[in-house]
N, C-alpha and C. Protein backbone atom coordinates (compact mmCIF):
# COMPACT_ATOMS: atom_id res chain seq x y z
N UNK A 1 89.46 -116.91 42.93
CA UNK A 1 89.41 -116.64 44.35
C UNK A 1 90.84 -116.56 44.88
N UNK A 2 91.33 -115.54 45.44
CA UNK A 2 92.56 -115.63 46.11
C UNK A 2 92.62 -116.50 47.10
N UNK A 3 94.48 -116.96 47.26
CA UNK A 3 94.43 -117.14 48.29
C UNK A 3 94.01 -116.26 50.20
N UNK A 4 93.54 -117.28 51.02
CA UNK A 4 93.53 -116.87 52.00
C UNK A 4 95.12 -116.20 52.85
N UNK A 5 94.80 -115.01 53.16
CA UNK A 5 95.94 -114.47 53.79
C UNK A 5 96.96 -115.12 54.79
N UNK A 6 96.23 -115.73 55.67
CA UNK A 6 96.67 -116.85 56.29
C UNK A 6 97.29 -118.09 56.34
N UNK A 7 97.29 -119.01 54.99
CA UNK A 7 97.50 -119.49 54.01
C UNK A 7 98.93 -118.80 53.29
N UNK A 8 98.66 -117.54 52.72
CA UNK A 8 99.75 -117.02 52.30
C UNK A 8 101.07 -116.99 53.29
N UNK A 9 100.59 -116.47 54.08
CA UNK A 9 101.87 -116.30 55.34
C UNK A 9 102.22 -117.66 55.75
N UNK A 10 101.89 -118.97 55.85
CA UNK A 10 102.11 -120.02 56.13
C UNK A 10 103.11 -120.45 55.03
N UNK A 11 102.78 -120.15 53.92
CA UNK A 11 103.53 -120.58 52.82
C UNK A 11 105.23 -119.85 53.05
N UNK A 12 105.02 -118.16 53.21
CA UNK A 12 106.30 -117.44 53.35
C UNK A 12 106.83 -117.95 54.07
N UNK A 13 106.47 -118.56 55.63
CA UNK A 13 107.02 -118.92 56.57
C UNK A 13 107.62 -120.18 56.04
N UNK A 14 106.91 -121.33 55.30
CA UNK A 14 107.76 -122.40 54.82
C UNK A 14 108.90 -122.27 54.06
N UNK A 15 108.59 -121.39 52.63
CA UNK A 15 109.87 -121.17 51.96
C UNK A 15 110.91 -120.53 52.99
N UNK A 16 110.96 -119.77 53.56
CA UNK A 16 112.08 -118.98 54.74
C UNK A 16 112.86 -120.40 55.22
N UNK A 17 111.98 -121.40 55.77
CA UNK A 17 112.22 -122.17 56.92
C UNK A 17 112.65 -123.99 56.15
N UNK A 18 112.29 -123.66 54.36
CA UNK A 18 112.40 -125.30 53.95
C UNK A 18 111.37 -126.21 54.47
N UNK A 19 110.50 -125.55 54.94
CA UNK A 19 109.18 -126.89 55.22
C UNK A 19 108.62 -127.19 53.99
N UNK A 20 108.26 -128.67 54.41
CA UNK A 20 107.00 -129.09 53.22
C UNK A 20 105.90 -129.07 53.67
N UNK A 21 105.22 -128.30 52.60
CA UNK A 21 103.54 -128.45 52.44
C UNK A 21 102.69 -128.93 51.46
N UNK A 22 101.67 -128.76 52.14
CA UNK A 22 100.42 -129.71 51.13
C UNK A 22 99.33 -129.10 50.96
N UNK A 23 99.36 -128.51 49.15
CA UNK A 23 98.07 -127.26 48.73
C UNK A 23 96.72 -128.45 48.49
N UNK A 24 96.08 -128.72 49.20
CA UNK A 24 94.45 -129.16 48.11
C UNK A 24 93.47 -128.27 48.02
N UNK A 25 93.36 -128.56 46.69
CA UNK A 25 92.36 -128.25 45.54
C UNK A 25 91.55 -129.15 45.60
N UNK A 26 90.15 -128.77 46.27
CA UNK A 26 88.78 -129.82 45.01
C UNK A 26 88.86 -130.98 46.17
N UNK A 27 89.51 -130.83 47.58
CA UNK A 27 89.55 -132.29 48.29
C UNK A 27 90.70 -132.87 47.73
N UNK A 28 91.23 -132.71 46.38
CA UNK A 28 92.68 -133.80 46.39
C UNK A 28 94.05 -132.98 46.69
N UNK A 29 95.14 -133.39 46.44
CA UNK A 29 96.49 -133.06 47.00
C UNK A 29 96.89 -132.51 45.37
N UNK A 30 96.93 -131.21 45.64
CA UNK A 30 98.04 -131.10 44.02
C UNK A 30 99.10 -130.58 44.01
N UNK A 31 99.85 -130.46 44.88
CA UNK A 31 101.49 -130.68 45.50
C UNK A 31 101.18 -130.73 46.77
N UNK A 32 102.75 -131.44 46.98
CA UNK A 32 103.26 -131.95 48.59
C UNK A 32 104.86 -131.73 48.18
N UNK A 33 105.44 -130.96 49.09
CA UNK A 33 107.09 -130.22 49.06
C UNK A 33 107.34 -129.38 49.27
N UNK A 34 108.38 -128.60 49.03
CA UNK A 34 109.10 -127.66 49.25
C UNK A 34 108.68 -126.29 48.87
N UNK A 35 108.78 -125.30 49.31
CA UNK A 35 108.60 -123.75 48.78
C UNK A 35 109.61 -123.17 48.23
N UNK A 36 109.84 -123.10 47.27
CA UNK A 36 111.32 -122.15 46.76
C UNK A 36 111.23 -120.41 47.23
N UNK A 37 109.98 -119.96 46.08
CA UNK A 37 109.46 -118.42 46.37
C UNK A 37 107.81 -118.70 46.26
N UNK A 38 107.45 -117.63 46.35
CA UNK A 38 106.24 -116.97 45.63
C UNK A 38 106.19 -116.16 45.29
N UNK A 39 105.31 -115.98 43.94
CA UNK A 39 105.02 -114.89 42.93
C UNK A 39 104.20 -114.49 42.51
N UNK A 40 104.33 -113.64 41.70
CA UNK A 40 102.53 -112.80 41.32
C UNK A 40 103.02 -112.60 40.12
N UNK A 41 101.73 -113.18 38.93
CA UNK A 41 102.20 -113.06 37.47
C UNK A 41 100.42 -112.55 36.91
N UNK A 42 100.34 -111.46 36.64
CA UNK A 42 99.11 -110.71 36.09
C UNK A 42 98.24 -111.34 36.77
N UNK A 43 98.59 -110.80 38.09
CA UNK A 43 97.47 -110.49 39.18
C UNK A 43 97.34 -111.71 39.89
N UNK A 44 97.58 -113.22 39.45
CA UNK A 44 97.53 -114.21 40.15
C UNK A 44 99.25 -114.61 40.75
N UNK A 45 98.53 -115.50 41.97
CA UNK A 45 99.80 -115.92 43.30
C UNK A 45 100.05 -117.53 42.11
N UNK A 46 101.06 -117.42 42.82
CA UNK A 46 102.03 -118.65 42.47
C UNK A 46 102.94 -119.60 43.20
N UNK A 47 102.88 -120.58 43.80
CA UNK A 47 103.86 -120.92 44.29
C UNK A 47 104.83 -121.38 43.65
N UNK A 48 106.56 -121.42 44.04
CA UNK A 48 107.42 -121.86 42.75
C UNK A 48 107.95 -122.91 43.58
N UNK A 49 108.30 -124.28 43.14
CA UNK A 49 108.84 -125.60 43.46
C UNK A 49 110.35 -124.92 43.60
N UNK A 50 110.85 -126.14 43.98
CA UNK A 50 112.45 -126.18 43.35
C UNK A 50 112.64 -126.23 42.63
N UNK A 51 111.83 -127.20 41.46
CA UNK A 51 112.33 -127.28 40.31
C UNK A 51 111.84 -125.96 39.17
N UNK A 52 111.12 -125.18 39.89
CA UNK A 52 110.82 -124.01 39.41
C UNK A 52 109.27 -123.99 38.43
N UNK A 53 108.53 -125.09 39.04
CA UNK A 53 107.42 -125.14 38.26
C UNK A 53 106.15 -124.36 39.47
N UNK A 54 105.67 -123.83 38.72
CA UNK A 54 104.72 -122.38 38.97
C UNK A 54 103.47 -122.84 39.53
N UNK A 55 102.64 -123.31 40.62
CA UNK A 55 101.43 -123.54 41.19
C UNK A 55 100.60 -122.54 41.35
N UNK A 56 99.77 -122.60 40.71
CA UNK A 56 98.74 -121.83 40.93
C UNK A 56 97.88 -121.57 42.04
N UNK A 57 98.00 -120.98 43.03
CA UNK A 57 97.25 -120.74 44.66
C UNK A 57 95.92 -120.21 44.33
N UNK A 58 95.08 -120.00 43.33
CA UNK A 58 94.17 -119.18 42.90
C UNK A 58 93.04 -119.90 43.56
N UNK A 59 93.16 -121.42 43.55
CA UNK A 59 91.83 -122.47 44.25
C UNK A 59 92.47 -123.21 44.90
N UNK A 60 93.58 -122.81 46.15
CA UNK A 60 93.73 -123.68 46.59
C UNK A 60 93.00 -123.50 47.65
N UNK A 61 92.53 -124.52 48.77
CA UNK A 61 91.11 -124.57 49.65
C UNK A 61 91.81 -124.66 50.77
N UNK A 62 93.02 -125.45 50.98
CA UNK A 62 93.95 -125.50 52.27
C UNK A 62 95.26 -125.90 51.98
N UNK A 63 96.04 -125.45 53.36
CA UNK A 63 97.75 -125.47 52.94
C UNK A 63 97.63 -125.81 54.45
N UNK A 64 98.77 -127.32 54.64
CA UNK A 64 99.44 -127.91 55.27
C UNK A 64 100.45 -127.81 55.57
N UNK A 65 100.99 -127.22 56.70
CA UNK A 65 102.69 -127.40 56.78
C UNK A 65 103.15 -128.17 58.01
C-alpha cells in the first residue's frame, strides 16, 4: 500500500525544514527523527535517516511531525 500523499508531502516538508517525525506501523512507532531525503527503489518510497538507513513508507498508517 503506498504511502498517503499527504503523508508524503509532510515528510518533504520535514526533510527541507529538519523536523522530527514519527512513522507508525501496526499502532507502534518504527522511527522517531530526522528526514535526510526520500527515495524510490523498484517502485517502493523510502525514507532515509541521517545515518542513511532506508525506511520503508510502504505500511506506514501515520506520520507525525
Amino acid at each position: 500500500m503506498p504511502l498517503a500523499c499527504q503523508y508524503y508531502s509532510e515528510l518533504e516538508v520535514a526533510a527541507m525544514h529538519q523536523k522530527d517525525v514519527t512513522l507508525i506501523e501496526k499502532g507502534e512507532v518504527i522511527y522517531q527523527g530526522k528526514v535526510k531525503t526520500l527515495t524510490t527503489k523498484d517502485g517502493k518510497e523510502f525514507l532515509v535517516t541521517p545515518e542513511d538507513k532506508n525506511i520503508p513508507l510502504d505500511n506506514v498508517e501515520q506520520v507525525i511531525t
